[in-house]
Protein backbone atom coordinates (compact mmCIF):
# COMPACT_ATOMS: atom_id res chain seq x y z
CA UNK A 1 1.71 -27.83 -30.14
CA UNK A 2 0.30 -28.13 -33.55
CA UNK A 3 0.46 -24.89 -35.99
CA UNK A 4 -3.22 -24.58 -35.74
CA UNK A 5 -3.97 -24.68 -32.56
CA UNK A 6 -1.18 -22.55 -31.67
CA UNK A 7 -2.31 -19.63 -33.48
CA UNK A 8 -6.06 -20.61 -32.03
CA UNK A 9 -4.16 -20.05 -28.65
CA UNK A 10 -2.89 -16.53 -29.57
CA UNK A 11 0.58 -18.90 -29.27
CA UNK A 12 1.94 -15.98 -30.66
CA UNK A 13 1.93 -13.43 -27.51
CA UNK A 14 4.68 -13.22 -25.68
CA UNK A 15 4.54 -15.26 -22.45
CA UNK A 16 5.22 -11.83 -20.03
CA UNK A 17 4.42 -13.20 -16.55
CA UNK A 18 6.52 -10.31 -14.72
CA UNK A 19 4.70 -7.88 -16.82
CA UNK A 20 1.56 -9.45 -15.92
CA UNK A 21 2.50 -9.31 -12.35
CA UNK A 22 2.84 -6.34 -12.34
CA UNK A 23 -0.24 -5.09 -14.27
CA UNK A 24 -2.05 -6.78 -11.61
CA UNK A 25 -0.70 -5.58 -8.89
CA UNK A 26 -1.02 -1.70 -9.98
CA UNK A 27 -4.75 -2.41 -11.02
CA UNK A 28 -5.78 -3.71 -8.23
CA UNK A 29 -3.45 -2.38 -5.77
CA UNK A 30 -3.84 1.09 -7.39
CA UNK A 31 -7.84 0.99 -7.33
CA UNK A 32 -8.43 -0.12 -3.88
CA UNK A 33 -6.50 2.53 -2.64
CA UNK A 34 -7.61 5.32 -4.77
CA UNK A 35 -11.45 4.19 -5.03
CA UNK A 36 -11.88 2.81 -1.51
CA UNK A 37 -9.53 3.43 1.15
CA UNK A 38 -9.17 7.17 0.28
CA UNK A 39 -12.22 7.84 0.07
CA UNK A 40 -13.09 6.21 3.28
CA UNK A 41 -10.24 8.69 4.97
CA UNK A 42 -11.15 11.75 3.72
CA UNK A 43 -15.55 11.25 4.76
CA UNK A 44 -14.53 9.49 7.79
CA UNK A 45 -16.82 11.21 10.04
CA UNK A 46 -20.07 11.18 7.73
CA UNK A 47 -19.09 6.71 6.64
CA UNK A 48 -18.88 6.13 10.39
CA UNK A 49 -22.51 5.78 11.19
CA UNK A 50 -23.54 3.43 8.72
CA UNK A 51 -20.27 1.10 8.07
CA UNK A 52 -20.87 -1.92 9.39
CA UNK A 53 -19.45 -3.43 12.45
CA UNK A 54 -18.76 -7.49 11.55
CA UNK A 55 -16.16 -8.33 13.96
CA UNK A 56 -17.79 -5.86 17.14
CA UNK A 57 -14.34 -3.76 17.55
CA UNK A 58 -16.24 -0.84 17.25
CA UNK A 59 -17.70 1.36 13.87
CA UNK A 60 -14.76 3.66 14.60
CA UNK A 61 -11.72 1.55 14.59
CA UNK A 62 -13.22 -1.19 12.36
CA UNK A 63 -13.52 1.95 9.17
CA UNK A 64 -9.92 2.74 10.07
CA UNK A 65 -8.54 -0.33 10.01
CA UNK A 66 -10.72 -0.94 7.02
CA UNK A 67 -8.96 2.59 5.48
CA UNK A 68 -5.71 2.48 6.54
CA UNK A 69 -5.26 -1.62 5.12
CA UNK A 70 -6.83 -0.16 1.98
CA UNK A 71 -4.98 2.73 1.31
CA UNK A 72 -1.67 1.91 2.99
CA UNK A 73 -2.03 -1.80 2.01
CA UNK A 74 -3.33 -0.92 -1.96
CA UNK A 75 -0.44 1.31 -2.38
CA UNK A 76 2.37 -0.86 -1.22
CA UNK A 77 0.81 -3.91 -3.58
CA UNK A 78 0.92 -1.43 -6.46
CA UNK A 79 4.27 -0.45 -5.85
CA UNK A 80 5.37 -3.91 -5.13
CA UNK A 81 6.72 -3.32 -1.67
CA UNK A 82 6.51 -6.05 0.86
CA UNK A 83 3.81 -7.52 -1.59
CA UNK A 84 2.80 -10.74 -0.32
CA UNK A 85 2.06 -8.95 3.41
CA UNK A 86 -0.13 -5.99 1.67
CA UNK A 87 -1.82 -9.20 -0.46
CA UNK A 88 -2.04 -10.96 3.07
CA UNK A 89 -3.62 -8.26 5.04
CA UNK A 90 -6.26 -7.16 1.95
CA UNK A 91 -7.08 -11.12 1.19
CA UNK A 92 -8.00 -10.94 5.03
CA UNK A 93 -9.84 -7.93 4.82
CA UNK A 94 -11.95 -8.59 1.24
CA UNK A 95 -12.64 -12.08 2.45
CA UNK A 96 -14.39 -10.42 5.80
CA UNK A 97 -16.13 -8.40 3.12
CA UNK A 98 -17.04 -11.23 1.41
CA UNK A 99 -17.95 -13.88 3.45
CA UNK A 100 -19.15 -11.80 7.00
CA UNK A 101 -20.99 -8.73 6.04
CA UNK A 102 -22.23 -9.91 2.95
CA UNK A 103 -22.82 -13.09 4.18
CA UNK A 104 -20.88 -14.76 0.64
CA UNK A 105 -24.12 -13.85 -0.97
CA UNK A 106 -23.16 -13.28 -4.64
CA UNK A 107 -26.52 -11.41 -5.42
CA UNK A 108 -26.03 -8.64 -2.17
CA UNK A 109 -24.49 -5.01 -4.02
CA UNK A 110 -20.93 -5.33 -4.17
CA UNK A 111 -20.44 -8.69 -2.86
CA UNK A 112 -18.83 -9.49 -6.63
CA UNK A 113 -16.37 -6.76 -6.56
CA UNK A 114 -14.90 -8.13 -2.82
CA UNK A 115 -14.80 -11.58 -4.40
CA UNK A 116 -12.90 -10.81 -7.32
CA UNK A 117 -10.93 -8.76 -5.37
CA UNK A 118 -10.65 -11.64 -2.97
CA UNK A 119 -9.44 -14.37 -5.44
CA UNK A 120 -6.73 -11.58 -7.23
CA UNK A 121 -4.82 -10.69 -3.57
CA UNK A 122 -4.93 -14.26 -2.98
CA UNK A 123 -3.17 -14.59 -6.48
CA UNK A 124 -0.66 -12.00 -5.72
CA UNK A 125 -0.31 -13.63 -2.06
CA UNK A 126 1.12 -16.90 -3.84
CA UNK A 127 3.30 -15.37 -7.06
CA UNK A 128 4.57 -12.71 -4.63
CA UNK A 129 5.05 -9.41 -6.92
CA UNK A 130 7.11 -10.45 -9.75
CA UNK A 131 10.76 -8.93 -10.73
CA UNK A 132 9.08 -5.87 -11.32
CA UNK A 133 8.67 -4.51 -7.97
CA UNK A 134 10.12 -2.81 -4.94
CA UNK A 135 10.71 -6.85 -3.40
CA UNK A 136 12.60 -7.71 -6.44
CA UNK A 137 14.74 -4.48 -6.29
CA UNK A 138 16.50 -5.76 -2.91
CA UNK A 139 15.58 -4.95 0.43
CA UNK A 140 16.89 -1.45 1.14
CA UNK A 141 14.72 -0.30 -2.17
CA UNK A 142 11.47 -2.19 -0.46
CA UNK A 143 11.63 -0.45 2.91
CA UNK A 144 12.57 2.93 1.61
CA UNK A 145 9.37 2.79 -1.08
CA UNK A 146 7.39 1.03 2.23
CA UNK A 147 8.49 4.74 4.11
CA UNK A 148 8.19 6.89 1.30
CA UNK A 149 4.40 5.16 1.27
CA UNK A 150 4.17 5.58 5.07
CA UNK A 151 5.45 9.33 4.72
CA UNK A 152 3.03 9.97 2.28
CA UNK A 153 0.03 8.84 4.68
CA UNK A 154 1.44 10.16 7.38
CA UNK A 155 2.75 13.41 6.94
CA UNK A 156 -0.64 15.59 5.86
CA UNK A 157 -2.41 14.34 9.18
CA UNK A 158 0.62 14.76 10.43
CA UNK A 159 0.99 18.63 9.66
CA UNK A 160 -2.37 19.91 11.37
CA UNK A 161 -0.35 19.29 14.41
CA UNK A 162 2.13 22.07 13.40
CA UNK A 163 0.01 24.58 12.27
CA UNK A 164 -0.78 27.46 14.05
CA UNK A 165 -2.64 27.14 17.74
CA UNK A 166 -5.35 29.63 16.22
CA UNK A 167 -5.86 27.48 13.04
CA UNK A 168 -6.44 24.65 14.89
CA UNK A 169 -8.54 26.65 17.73
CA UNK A 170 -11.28 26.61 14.81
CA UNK A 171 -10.42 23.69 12.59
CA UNK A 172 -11.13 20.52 13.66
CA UNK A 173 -8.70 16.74 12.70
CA UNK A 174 -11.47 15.62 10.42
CA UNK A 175 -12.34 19.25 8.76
CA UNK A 176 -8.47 19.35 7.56
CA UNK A 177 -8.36 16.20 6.31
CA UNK A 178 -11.62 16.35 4.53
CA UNK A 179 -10.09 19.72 3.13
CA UNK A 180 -6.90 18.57 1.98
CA UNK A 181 -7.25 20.24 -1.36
CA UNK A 182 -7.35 24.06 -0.01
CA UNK A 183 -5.15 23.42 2.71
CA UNK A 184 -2.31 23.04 0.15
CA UNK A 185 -3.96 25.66 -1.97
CA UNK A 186 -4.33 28.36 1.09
CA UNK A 187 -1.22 30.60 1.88
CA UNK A 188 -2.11 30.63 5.49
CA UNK A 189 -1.49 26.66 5.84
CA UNK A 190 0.56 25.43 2.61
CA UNK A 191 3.71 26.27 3.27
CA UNK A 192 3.42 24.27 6.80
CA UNK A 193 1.13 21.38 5.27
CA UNK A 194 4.10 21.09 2.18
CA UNK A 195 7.11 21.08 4.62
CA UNK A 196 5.56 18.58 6.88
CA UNK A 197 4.31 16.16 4.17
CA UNK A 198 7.68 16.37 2.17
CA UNK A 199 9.92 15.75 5.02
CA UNK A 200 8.06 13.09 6.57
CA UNK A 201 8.43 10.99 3.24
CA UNK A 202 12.20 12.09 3.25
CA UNK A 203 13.12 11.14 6.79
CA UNK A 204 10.89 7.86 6.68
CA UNK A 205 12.21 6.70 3.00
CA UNK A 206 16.27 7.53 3.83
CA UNK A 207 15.34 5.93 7.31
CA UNK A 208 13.98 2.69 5.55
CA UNK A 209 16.39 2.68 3.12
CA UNK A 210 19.29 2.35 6.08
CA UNK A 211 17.72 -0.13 7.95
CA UNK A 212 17.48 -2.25 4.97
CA UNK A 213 20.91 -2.08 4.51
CA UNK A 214 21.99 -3.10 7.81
CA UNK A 215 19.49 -6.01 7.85
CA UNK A 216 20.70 -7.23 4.57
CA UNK A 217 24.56 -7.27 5.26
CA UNK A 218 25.54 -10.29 4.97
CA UNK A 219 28.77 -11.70 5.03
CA UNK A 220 30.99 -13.93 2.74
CA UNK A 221 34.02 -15.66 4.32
CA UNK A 222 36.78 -15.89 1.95
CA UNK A 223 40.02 -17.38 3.35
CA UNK A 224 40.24 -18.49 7.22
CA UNK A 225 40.05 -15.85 9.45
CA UNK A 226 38.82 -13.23 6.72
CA UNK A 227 35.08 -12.27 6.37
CA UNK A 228 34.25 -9.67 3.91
CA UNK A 229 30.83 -7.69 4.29
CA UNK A 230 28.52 -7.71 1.09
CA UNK A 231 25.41 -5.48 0.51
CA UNK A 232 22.56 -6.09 -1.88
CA UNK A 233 23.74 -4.99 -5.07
CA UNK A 234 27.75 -5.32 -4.61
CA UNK A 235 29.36 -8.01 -6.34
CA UNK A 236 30.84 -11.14 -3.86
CA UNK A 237 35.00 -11.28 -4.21
């Protein structure tokens, strides 16, 4: 490329692709999860009536499926942990947006935000999440982040269960969800809420983290009759 235009095409910036990768999946993985799908779980009860139904399974099941893909699914993208699934599933989901409730009318509120969110899973869906990412890091490291993540969703609904018969005598599911924020703050329910959540990310990352290991033995025969077993990570004979 001629000097000229090379400095007309900022030739000059590094070419960071895995960096780029990356700052695309945490954007948009990150921001779906923390300005849709959360939101959507914690005012379950008062989004129900009005969220559309596009598919007929139901206003119920179709927010939660719409909540869990967003929340679960964002946060696995951003943390690059079986990324071209969580692309998969929220490509599916934004393009339902898209082109079913909003009818792929450009001018209908919103209907620009699912597209672009649309076209940048569908990116992410073909690149896959780059070398910076729980995918990259070898498959033990991708299933223990995918429990950790499933812990972390998990284990606060998870701990009304375990909290004292009277508590939940006068709570109800959605109250304590919707309250997450003095649940962990209240000494009555913390200590139960904390233990709960904490452990349930524990036993689900260590437990991911295992299976990964055993599905990603894999073994390297060196002389007849000898087979040596090598893990992600160890370095072949």
């Amino acid at each position: 490329m001629r000097p000229s235009l090379w400095m007309v095409n900022l030739g000059f910036i590094p070419h960071w692709m895995n960096v780029a990768l990356l700052f695309l999946r945490v954007t948009l993985g990150g921001s779906v999860a923390i300005l849709h799908g959360w939101p959507k779980f914690i005012h379950f009860q008062s989004t129900v009536e009005t969220f559309p139904d596009p598919l007929g399974m139901g206003r119920h099941f179709t927010l939660g499926l719409a909540a869990f893909t967003e929340l679960l699914g964002g946060a696995m993208l951003a943390a690059g942990v079986l990324t071209r699934l969580s692309a998969a599933a929220l490509t599916v989901l934004m393009g339902v947006i898209f082109f079913q409730v909003q009818g792929g009318d450009v001018s209908k509120p919103g209907s620009e935000l699912a597209l672009v969110y649309f076209f940048g899973f569908v990116t992410l869906l073909l690149t896959g999440g780059g070398r910076f990412s729980a995918d990259e890091a070898g498959g033990p490291y991708a299933l223990a982040g995918l429990g950790l993540l499933a812990g972390g969703i998990a284990g606060y609904p998870l701990s009304y269960y375990l909290q004292a018969a009277e508590y939940k005598a006068s709570n109800t599911m959605g109250g304590y969800l919707a309250s997450i924020s003095s649940v962990l703050r209240d000494p009555a329910t913390q200590t139960t809420a904390w233990a709960v959540w904490l452990i349930t990310m524990a036993v689900l990352a260590t437990a991911g983290f295992m299976i990964g290991r055993l599905l990603h033995r894999r073994v390297i025969h060196t002389t007849p009759g000898e087979e040596v077993v090598v893990t992600p990570g160890d370095s072949p004979p």
